[in-house]
C-alpha atoms as a PDB file:
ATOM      1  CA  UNK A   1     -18.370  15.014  -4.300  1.00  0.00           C
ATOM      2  CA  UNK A   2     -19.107  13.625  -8.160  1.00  0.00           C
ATOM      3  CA  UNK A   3     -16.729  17.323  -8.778  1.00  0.00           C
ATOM      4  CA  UNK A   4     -13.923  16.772  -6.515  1.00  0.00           C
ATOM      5  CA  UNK A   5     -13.217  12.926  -8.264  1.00  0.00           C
ATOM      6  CA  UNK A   6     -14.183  14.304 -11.665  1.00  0.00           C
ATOM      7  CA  UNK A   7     -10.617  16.718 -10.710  1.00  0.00           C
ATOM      8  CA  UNK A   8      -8.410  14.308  -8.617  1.00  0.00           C
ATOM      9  CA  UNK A   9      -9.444  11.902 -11.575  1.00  0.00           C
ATOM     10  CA  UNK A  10      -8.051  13.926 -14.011  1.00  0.00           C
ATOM     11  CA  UNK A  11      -5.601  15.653 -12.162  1.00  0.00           C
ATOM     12  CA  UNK A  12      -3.887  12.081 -11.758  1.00  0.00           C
ATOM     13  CA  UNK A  13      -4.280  12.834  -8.129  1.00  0.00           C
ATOM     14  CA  UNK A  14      -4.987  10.163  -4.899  1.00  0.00           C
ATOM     15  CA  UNK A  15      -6.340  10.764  -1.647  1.00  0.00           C
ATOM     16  CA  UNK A  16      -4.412   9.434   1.346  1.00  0.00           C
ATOM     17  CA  UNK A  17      -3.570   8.699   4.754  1.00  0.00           C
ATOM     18  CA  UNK A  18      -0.554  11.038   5.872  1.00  0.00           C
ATOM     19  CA  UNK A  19       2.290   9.082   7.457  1.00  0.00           C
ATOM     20  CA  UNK A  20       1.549  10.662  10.630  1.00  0.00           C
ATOM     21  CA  UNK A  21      -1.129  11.611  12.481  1.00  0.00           C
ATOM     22  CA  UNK A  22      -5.120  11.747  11.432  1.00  0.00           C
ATOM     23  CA  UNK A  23      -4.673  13.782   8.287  1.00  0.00           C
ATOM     24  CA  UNK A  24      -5.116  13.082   4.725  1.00  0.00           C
ATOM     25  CA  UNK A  25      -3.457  14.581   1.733  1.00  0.00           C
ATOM     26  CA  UNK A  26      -3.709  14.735  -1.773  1.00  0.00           C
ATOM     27  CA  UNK A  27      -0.857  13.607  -3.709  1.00  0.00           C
ATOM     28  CA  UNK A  28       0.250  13.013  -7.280  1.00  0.00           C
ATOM     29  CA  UNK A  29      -0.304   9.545  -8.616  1.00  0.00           C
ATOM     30  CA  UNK A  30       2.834   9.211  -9.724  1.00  0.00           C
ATOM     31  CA  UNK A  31       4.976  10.809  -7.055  1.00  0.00           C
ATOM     32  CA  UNK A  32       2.738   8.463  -4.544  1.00  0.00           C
ATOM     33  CA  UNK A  33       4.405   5.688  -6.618  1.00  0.00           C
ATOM     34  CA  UNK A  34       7.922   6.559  -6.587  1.00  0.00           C
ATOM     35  CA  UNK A  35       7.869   7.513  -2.777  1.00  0.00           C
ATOM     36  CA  UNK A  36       5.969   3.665  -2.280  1.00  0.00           C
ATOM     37  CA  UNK A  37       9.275   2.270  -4.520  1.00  0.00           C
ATOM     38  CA  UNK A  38      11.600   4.126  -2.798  1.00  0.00           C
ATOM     39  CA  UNK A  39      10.353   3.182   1.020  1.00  0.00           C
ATOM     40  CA  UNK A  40      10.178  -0.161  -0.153  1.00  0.00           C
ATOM     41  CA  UNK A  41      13.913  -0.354  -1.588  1.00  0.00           C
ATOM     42  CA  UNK A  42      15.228   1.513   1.620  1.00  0.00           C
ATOM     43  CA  UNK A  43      13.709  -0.444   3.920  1.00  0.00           C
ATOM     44  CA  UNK A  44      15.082  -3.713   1.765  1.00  0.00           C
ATOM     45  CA  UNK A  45      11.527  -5.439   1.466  1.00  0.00           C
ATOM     46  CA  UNK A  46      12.204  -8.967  -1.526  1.00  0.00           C
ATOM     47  CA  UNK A  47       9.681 -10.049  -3.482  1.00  0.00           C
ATOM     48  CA  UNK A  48       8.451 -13.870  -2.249  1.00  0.00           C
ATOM     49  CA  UNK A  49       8.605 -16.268  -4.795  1.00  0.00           C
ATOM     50  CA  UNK A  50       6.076 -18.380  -2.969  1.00  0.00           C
ATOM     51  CA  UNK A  51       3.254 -17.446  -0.797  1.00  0.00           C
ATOM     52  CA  UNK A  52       3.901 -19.482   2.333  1.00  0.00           C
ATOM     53  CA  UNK A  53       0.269 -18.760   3.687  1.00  0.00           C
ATOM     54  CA  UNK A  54      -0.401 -22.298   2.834  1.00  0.00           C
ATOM     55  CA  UNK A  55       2.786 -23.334   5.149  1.00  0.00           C
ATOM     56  CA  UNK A  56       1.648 -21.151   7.859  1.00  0.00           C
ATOM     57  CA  UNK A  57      -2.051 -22.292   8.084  1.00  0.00           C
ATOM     58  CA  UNK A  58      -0.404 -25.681   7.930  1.00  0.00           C
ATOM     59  CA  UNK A  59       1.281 -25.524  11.080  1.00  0.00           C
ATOM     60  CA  UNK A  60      -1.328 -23.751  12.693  1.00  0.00           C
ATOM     61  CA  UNK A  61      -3.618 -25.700  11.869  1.00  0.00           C
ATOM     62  CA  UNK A  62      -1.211 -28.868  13.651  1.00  0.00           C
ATOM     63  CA  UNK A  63      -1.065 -26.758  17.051  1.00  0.00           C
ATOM     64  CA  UNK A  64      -4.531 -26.773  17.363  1.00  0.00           C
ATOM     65  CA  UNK A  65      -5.166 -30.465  16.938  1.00  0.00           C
END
């Protein structure tokens, strides 16, 4: 195991969860970047520039009482 992360560490490689199905591949580091940048431009994901979990546990937190 130490053998296999020595190589994927040096290698610039990850280990991850295919798209699809139960099967993991092995991917570049940076190629596993550009796809993540790329899906997330497609799919037109915007950066917050507030983190409205304090909003949402707000409200919640008023339907309960």
């Amino acid at each position: 195991m130490k053998e296999l992360n020595k190589k994927l560490t040096t290698e610039n490689a990850i280990v991850t969860q295919a798209d699809k199905g139960k099967t993991i591949v092995i991917i570049d580091s940076k190629e596993y970047a550009e796809n993540v940048q790329s899906f997330l431009t497609t799919n037109n994901f915007n950066t917050l520039t507030k983190d409205p979990t304090n909003k949402f546990q707000e409200q919640i937190n008023k339907t309960i009482k």
